[in-house]
C-alpha atoms as a PDB file:
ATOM      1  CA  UNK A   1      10.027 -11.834 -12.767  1.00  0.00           C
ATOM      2  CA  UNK A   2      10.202  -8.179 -13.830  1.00  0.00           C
ATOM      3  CA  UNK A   3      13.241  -6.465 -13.096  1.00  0.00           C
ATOM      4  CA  UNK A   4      14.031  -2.618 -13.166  1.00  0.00           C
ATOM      5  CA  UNK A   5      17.627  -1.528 -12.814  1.00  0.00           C
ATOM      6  CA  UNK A   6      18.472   1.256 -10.186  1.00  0.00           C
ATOM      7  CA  UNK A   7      17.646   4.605 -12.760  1.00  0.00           C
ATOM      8  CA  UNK A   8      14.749   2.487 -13.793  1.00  0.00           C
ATOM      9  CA  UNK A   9      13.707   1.984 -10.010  1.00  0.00           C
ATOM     10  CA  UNK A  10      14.481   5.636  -9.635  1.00  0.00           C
ATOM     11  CA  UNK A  11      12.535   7.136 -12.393  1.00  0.00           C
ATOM     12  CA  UNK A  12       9.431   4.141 -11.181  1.00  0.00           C
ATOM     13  CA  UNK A  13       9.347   5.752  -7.148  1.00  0.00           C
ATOM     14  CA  UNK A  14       9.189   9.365  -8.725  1.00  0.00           C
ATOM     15  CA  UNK A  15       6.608   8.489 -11.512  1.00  0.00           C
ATOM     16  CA  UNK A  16       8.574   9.029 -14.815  1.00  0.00           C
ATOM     17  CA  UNK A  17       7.759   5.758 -15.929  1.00  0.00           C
ATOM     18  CA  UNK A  18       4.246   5.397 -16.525  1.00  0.00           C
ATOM     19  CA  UNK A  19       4.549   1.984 -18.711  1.00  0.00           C
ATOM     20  CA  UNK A  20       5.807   0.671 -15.700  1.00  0.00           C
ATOM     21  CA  UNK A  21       2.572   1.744 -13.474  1.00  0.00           C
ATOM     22  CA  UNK A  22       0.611  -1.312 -12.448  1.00  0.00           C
ATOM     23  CA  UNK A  23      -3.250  -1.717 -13.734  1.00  0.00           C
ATOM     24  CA  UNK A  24      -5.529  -0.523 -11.220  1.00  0.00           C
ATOM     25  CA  UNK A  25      -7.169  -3.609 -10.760  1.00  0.00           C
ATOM     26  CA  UNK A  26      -4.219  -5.582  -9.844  1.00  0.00           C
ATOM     27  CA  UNK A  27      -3.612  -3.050  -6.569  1.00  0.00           C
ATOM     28  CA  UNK A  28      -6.627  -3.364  -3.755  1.00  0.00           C
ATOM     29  CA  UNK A  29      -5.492  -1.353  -0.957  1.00  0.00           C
ATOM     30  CA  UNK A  30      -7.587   0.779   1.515  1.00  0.00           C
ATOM     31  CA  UNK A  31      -6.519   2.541   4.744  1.00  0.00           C
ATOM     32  CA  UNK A  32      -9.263   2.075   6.815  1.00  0.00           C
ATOM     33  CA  UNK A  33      -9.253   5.383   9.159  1.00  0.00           C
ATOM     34  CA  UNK A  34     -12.590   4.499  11.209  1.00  0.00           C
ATOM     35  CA  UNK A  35     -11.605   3.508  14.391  1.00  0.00           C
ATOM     36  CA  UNK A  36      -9.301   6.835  14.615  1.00  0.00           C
ATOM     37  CA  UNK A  37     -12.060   9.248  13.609  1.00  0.00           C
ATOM     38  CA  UNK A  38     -14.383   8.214  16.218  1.00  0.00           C
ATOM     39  CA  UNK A  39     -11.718   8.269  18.839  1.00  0.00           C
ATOM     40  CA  UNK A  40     -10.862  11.689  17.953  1.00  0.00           C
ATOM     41  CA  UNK A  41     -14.912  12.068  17.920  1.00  0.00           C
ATOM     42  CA  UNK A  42     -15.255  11.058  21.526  1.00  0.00           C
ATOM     43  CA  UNK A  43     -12.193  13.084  22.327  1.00  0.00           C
ATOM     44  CA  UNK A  44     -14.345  16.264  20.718  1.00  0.00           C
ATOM     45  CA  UNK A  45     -17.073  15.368  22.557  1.00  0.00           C
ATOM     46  CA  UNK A  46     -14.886  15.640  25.943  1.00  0.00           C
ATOM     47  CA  UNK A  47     -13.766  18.787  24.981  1.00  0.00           C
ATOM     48  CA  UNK A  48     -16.900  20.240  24.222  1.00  0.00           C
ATOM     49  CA  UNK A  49     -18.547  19.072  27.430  1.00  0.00           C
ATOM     50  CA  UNK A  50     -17.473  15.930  28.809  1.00  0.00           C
ATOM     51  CA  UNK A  51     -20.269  13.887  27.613  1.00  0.00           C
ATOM     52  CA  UNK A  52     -19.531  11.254  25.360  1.00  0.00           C
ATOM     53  CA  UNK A  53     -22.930   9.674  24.098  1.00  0.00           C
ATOM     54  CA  UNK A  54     -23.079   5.723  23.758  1.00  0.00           C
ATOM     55  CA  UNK A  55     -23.450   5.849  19.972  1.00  0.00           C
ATOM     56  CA  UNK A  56     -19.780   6.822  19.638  1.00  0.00           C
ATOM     57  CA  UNK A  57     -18.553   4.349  22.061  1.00  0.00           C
ATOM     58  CA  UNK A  58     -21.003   1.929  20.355  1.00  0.00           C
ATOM     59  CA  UNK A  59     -19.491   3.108  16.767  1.00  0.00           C
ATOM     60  CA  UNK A  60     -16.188   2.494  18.290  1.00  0.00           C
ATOM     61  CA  UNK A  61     -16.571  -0.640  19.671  1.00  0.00           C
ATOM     62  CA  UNK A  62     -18.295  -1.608  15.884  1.00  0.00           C
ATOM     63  CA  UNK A  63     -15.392  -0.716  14.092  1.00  0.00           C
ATOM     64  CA  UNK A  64     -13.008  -2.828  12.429  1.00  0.00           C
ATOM     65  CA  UNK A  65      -9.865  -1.440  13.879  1.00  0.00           C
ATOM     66  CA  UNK A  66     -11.201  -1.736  17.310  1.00  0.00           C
ATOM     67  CA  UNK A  67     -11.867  -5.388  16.859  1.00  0.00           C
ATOM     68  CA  UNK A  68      -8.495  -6.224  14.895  1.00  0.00           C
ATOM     69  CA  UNK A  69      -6.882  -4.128  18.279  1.00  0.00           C
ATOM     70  CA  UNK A  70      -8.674  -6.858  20.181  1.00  0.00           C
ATOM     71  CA  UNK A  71      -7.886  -9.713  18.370  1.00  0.00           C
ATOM     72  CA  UNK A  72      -4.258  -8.815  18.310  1.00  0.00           C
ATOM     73  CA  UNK A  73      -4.456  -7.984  21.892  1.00  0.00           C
ATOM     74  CA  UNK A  74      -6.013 -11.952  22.894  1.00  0.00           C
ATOM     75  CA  UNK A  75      -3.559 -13.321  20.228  1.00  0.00           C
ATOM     76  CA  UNK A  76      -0.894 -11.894  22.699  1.00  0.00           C
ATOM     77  CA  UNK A  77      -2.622 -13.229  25.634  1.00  0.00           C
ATOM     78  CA  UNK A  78      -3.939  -9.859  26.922  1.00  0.00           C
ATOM     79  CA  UNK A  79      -7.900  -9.528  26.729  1.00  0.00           C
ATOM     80  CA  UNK A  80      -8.984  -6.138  25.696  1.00  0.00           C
ATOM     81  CA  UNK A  81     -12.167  -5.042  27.740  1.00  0.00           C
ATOM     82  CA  UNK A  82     -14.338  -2.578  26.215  1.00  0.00           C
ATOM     83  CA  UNK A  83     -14.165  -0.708  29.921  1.00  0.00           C
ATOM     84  CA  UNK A  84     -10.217  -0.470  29.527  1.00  0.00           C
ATOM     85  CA  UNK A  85     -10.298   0.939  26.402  1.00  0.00           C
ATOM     86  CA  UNK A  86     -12.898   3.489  27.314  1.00  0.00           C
ATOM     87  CA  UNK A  87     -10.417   4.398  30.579  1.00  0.00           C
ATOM     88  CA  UNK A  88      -7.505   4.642  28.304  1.00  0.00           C
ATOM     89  CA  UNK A  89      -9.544   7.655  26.102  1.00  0.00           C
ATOM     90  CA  UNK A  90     -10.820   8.855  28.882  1.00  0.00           C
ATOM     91  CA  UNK A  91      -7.422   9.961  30.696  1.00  0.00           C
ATOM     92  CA  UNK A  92      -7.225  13.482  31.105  1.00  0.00           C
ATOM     93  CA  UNK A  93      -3.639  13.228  29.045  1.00  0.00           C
ATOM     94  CA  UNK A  94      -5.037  12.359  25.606  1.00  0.00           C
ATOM     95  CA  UNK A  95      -7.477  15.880  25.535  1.00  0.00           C
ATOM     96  CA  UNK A  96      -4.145  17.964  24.936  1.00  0.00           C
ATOM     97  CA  UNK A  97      -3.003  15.146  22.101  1.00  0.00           C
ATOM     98  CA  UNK A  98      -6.246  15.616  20.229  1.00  0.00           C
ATOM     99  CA  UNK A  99      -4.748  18.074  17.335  1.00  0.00           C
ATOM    100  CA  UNK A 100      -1.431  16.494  17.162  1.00  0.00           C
ATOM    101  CA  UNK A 101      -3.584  13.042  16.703  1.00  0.00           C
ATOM    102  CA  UNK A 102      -5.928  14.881  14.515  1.00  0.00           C
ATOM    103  CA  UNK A 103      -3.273  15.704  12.208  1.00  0.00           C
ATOM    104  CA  UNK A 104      -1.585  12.275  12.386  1.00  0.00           C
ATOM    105  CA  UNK A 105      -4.934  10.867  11.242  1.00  0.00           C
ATOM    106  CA  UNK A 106      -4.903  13.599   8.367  1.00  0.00           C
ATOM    107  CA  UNK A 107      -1.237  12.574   7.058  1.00  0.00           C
ATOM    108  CA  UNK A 108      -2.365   9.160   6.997  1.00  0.00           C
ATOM    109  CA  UNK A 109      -5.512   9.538   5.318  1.00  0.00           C
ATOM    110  CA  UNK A 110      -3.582  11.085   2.183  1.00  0.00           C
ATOM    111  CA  UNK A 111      -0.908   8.529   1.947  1.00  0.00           C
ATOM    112  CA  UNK A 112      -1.145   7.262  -1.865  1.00  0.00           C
ATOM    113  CA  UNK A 113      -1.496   3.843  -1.286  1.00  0.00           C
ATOM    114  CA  UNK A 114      -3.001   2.658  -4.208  1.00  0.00           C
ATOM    115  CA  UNK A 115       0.753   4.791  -5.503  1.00  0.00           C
ATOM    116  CA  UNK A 116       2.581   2.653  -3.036  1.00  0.00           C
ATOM    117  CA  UNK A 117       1.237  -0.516  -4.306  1.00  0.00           C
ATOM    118  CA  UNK A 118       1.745   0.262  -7.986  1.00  0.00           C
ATOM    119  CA  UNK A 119       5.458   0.697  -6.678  1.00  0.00           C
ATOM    120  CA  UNK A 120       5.718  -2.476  -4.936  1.00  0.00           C
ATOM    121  CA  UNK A 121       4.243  -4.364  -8.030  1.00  0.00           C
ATOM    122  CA  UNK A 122       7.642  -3.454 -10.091  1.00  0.00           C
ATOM    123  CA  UNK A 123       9.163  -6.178  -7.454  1.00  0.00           C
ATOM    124  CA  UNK A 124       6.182  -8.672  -8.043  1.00  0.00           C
ATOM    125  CA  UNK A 125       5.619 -11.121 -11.075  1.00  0.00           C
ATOM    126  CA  UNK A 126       3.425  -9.337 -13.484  1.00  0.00           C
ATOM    127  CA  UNK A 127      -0.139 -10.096 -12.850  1.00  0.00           C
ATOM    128  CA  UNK A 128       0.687 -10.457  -9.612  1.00  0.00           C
ATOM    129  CA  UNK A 129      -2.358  -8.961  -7.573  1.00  0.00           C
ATOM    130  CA  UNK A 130      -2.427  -7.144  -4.279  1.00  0.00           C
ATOM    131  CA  UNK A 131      -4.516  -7.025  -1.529  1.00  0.00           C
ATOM    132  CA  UNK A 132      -4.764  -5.369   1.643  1.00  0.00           C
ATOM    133  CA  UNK A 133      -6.295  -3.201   4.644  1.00  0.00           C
ATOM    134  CA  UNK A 134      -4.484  -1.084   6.659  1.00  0.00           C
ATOM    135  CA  UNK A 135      -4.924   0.789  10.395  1.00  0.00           C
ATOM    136  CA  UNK A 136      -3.329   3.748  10.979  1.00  0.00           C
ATOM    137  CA  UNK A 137      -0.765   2.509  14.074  1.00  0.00           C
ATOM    138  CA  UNK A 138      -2.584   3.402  17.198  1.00  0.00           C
ATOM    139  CA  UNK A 139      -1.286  -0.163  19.393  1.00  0.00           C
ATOM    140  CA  UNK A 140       1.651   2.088  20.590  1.00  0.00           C
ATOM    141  CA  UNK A 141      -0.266   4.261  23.805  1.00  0.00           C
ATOM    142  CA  UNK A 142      -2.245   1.077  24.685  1.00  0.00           C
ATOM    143  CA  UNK A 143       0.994  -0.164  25.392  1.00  0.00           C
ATOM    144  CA  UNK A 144       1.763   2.048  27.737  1.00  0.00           C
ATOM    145  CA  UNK A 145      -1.518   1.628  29.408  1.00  0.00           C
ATOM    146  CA  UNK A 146      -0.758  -1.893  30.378  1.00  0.00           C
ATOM    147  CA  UNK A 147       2.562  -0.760  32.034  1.00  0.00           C
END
C-alpha cells in the first residue's frame, strides 16, 4: 500500500506532486450528463411554446440515467412509469428552476473527475485501476413527487 503523510496528502489534493499523479489509464471515470440535458431540453421546449416533441421524451426515456432512475426506483419497490415522470417535468414549478438547474448541470459537467480519481488512487494499491459512471443527483425532486 502507498502511503502519503499529511503535507504529502496536502501538496497531492492541490497538485504539487506530480510523481504522485496516477497514469491515465489506471482512472476510467465519466459523468454521464445525458439524461439532465434533455430534461432541461424538454423544459426549453415548454418555455418556448409548450410543445414538447416525442423525440425528446423518446431521447429521455433512451437514456442511461433515466433507466438507472428506474432501476433504482423498482429496486426500492416503487415502479417508475414513463407517464409519471413526464407529469413530474411537466409541473408548472420546474419552468422557473430551469436556469438554476441549467447551471447545476454546468458545475457538474466541469468537475475534474478524471483529477478526483488520480486523488483517490494515492489511497489505493498502485496499479490499482478505477472504474466508474456517474449521474449528476437528480433522485432528490422525484422524491418529493411521491409524497
Amino acid at each position: 500500500m502507498r502511503l502519503v503523510s499529511p503535507v504529502g496528502l496536502f501538496l497531492l489534493l492541490h497538485g504539487w506532486m506530480p510523481g504522485l499523479v496516477a497514469q491515465e489509464s489506471q482512472i476510467r471515470l465519466r459523468l454521464d450528463t445525458g439524461e439532465a440535458r434533455v430534461a432541461l431540453a424538454v423544459l426549453d421546449a415548454r418555455a418556448a411554446g409548450g410543445f414538447v416533441p416525442e423525440s425528446l421524451w423518446a431521447r429521455l426515456e433512451a437514456s442511461e440515467g433515466y433507466g438507472r432512475l428506474a432501476e433504482r426506483e423498482r429496486s426500492m419497490g416503487r415502479e417508475l412509469t414513463v407517464a409519471e415522470f413526464r407529469s413530474f417535468l411537466l409541473q408548472d414549478s420546474m419552468l422557473p428552476r430551469r436556469d438554476l438547474l441549467r447551471g447545476t448541470l454546468a458545475a457538474w459537467s466541469t468537475m475534474p473527475v478524471a483529477e478526483a480519481g488520480a486523488r483517490a488512487l494515492a489511497y489505493l494499491p498502485p496499479g490499482t485501476p478505477l472504474a466508474a459512471n456517474g449521474l449528476p443527483p437528480d433522485q432528490a425532486p422525484l422524491q418529493q413527487l411521491r409524497l
